[in-house]
Protein backbone atom coordinates (compact mmCIF):
# COMPACT_ATOMS: atom_id res chain seq x y z
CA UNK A 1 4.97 -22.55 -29.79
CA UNK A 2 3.07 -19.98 -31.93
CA UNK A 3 -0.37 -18.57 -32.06
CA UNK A 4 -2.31 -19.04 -35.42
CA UNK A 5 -2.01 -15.89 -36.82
CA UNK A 6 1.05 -14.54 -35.09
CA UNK A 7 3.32 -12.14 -36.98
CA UNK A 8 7.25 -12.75 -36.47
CA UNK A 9 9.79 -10.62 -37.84
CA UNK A 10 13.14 -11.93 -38.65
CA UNK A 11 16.34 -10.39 -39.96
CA UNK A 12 17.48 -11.51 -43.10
CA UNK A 13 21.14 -12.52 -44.57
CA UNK A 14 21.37 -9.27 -46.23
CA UNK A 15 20.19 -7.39 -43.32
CA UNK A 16 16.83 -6.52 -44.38
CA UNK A 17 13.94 -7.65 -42.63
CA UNK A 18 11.53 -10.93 -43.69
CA UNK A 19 8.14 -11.13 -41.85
CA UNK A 20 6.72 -14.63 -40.90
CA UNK A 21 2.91 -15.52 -39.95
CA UNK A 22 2.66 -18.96 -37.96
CA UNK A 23 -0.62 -21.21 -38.65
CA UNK A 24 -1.52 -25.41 -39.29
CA UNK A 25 1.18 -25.63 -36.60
CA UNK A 26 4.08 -24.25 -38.82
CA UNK A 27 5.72 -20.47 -39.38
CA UNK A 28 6.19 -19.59 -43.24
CA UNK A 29 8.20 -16.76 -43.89
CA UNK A 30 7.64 -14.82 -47.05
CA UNK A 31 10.42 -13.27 -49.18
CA UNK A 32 12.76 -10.70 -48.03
CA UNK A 33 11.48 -6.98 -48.98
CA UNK A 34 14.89 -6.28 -50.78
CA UNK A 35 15.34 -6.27 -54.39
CA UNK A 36 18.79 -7.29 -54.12
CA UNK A 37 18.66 -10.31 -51.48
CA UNK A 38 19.42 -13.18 -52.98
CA UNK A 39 16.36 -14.62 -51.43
CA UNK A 40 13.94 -12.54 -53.43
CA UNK A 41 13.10 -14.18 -56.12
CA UNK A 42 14.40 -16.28 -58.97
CA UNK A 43 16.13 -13.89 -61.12
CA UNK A 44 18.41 -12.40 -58.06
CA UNK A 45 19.21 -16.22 -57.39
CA UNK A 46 20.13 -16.30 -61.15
CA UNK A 47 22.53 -13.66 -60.79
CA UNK A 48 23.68 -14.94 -57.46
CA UNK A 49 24.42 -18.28 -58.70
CA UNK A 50 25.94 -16.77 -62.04
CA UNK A 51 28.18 -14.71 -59.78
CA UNK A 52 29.57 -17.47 -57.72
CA UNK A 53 30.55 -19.55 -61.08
CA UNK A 54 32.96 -15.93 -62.33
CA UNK A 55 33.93 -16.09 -59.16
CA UNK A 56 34.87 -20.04 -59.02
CA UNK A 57 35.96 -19.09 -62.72
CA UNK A 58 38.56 -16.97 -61.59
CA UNK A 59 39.58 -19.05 -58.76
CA UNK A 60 40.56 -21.99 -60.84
CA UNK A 61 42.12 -19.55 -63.86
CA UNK A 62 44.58 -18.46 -60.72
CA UNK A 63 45.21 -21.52 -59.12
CA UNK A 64 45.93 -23.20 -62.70
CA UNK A 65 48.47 -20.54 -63.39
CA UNK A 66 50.02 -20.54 -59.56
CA UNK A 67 50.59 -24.34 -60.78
CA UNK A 68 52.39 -23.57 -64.08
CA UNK A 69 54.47 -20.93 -62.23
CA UNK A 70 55.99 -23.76 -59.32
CA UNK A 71 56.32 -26.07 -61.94
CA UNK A 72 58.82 -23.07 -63.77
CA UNK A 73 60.31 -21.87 -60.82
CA UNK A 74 61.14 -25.39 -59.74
CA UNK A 75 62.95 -26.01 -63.26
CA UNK A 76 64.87 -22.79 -63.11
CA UNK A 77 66.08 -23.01 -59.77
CA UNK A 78 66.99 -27.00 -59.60
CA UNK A 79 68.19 -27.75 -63.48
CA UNK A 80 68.31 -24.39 -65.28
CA UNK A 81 71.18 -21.86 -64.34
CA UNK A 82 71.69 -24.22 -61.50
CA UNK A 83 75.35 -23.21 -59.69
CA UNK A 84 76.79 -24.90 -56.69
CA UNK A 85 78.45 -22.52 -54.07
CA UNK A 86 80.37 -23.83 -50.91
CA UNK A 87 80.53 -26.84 -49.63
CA UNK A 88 77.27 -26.69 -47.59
CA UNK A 89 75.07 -27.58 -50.68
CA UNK A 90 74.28 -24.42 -51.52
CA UNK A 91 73.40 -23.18 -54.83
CA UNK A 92 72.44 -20.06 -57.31
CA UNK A 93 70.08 -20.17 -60.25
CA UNK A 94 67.53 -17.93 -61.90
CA UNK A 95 64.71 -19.41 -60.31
CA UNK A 96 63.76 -16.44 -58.28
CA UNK A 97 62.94 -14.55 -61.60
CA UNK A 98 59.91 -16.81 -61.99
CA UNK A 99 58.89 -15.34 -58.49
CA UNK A 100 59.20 -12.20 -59.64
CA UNK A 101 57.21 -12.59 -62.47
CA UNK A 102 54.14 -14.33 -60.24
CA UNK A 103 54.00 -11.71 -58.00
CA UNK A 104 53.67 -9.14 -61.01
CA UNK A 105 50.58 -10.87 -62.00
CA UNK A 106 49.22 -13.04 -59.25
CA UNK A 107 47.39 -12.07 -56.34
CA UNK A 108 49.61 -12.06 -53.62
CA UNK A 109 48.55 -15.26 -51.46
CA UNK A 110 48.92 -17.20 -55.36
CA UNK A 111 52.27 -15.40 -55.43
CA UNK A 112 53.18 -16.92 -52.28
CA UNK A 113 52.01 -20.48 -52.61
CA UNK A 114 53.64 -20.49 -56.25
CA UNK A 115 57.12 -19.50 -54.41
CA UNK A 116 56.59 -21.46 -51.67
CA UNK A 117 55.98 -24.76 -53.44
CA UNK A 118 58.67 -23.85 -56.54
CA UNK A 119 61.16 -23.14 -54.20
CA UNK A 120 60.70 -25.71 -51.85
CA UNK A 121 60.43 -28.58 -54.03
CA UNK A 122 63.47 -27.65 -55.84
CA UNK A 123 65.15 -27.91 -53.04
CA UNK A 124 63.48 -31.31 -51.54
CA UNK A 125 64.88 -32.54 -55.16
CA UNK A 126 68.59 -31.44 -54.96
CA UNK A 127 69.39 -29.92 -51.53
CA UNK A 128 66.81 -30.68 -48.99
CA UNK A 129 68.69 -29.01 -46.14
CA UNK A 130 67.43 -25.85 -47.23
CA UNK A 131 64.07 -26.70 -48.08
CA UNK A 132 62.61 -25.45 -44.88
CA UNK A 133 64.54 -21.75 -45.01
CA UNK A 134 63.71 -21.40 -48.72
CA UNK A 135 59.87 -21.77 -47.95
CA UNK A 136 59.72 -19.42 -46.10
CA UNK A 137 62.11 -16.68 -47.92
CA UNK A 138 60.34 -17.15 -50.96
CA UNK A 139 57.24 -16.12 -49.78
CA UNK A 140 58.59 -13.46 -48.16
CA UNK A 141 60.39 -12.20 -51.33
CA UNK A 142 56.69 -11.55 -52.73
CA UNK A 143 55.74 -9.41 -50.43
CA UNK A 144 57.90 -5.75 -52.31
CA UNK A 145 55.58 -6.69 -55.69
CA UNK A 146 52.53 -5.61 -56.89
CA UNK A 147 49.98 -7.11 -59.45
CA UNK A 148 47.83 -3.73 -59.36
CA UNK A 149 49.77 -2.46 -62.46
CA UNK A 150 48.91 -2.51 -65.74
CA UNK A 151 51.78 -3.89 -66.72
CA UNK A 152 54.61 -6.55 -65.01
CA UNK A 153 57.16 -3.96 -64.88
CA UNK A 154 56.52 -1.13 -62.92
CA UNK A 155 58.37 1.45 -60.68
CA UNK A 156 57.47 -0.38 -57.84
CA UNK A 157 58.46 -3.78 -59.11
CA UNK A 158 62.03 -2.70 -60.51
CA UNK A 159 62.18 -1.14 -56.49
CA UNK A 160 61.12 -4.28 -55.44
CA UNK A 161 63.56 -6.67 -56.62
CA UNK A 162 66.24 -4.53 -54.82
CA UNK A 163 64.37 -5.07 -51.56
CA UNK A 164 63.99 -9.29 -52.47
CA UNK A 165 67.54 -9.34 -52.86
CA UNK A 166 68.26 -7.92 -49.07
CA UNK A 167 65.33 -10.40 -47.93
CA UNK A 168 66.69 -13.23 -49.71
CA UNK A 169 70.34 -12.41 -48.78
CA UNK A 170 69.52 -11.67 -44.87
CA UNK A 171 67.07 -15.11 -44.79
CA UNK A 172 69.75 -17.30 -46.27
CA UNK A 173 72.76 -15.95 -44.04
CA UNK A 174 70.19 -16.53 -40.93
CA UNK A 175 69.81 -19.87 -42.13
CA UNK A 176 73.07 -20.76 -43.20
CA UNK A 177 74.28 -19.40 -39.88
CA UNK A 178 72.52 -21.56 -37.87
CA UNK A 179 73.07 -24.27 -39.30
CA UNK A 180 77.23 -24.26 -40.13
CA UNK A 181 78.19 -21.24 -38.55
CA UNK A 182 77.77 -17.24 -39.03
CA UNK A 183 82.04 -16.56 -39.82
CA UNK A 184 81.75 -18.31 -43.05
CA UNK A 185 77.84 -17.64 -43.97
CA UNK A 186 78.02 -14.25 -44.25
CA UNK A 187 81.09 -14.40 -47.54
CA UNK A 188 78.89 -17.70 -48.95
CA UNK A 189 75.31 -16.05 -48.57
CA UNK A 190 75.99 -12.48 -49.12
CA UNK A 191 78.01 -13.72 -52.76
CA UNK A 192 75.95 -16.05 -53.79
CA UNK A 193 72.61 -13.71 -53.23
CA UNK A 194 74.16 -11.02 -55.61
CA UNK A 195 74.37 -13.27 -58.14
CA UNK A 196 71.07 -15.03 -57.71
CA UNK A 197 69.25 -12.04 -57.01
CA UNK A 198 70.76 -9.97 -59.19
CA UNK A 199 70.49 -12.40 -62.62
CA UNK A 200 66.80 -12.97 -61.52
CA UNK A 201 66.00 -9.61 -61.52
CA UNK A 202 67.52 -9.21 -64.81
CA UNK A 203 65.40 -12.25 -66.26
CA UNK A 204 62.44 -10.53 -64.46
CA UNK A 205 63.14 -7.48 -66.49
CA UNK A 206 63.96 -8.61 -69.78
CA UNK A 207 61.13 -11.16 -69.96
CA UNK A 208 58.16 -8.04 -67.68
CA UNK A 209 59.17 -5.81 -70.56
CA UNK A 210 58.62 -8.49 -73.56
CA UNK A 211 55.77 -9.42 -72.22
CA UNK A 212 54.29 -6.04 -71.61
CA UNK A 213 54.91 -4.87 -74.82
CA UNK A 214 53.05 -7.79 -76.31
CA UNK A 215 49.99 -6.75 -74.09
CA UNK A 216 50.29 -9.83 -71.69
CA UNK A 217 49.15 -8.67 -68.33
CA UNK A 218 45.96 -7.13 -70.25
CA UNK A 219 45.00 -9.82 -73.12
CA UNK A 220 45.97 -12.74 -72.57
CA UNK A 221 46.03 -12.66 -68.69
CA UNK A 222 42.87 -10.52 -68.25
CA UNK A 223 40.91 -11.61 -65.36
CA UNK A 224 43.65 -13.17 -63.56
């Protein structure tokens, strides 16, 4: 309980201070001395609510186009360029060059989810076995790429789909090992990974480089 005309001082959200006087049974705080809380007046609360709506702008920009690229990496991996190897319903495509191409220009988390959920449902539609394993190794394919560049195809990129190939290749071999054996895994995985990851990266490549020369990464997906 307070003593009419007691002074309290309080730290604010921004870490400035706000001063409070308690009287008619009740503190009221004033405003916080900082120009740049959002708690000092109505035209910082302008900006901070203008703020929050680029930044929800950009959230659902990303999320739209992490979407667009599951929905492509699900086509090119279970109906496009689709190959089955072995008998343990195994398969190759050109799926993985939509990966490549995410992680070029998303965020890396978007990247991940985009691979993830491609991937994944591709497989729940024609192999399921592999649905869990190729969750997780299509995330972890992101992980070489960068979407700090200018442009899709960079020096690190090109690097990086050499090192998605030896994640992809050493995943599935894991996997296929467990479950049917490691003798025969390593000639099924290690063969069918050069071809997978080899004619993604060459998608990757052709389509970074068209798309960079038409100004993609900086016009049309500016602010991505």
């Amino acid at each position: 309980m307070g003593v009419s005309g007691s002074i309290e001082v309080l730290g604010c959200s921004c870490g400035e201070w706000r001063y409070g006087e308690y009287g008619s049974g009740e503190w009221r705080y004033g405003e916080c001395s900082s120009s740049k809380c959002g708690e000092g007046g109505d035209e910082m609360t302008d900006y901070t609510i203008e703020k929050q709506r680029r930044q929800s702008s950009v959230t659902i920009r990303r999320l739209t186009v992490t979407a667009v690229f599951a929905a492509l990496t699900t086509l090119m991996t279970a109906y496009i360029f689709h190959i089955p190897v072995g008998m343990n319903g195994g398969y190759v495509h050109m799926g993985d060059a939509m990966i490549y191409l995410s992680a070029a220009l998303l965020p890396m988390p978007y990247a991940c989810a985009a691979g993830a959920i491609g991937g994944g449902l591709a497989d729940l539609l024609t192999a399921p076995v592999w649905a869990p394993a190729t969750i997780i190794i299509k995330m972890l394919i992101c992980l070489p790429f960068s979407s700090k560049g200018k442009k899709l195809v960079t020096k690190r990129n090109v690097a990086a789909t050499f090192i998605a190939f030896w994640i992809s290749a050493a995943g599935y071999y894991v996997a296929e090992g467990i479950m049917f054996g490691f003798t025969a895994a390593f000639f099924t995985s290690l063969g069918g990974s050069v071809v997978q990851s080899g004619g993604s990266a060459l998608v990757f490549l052709i389509a970074g480089t068209a798309l960079d020369r038409l100004g993609f990464k900086n016009n049309a997906a500016k602010g991505i």
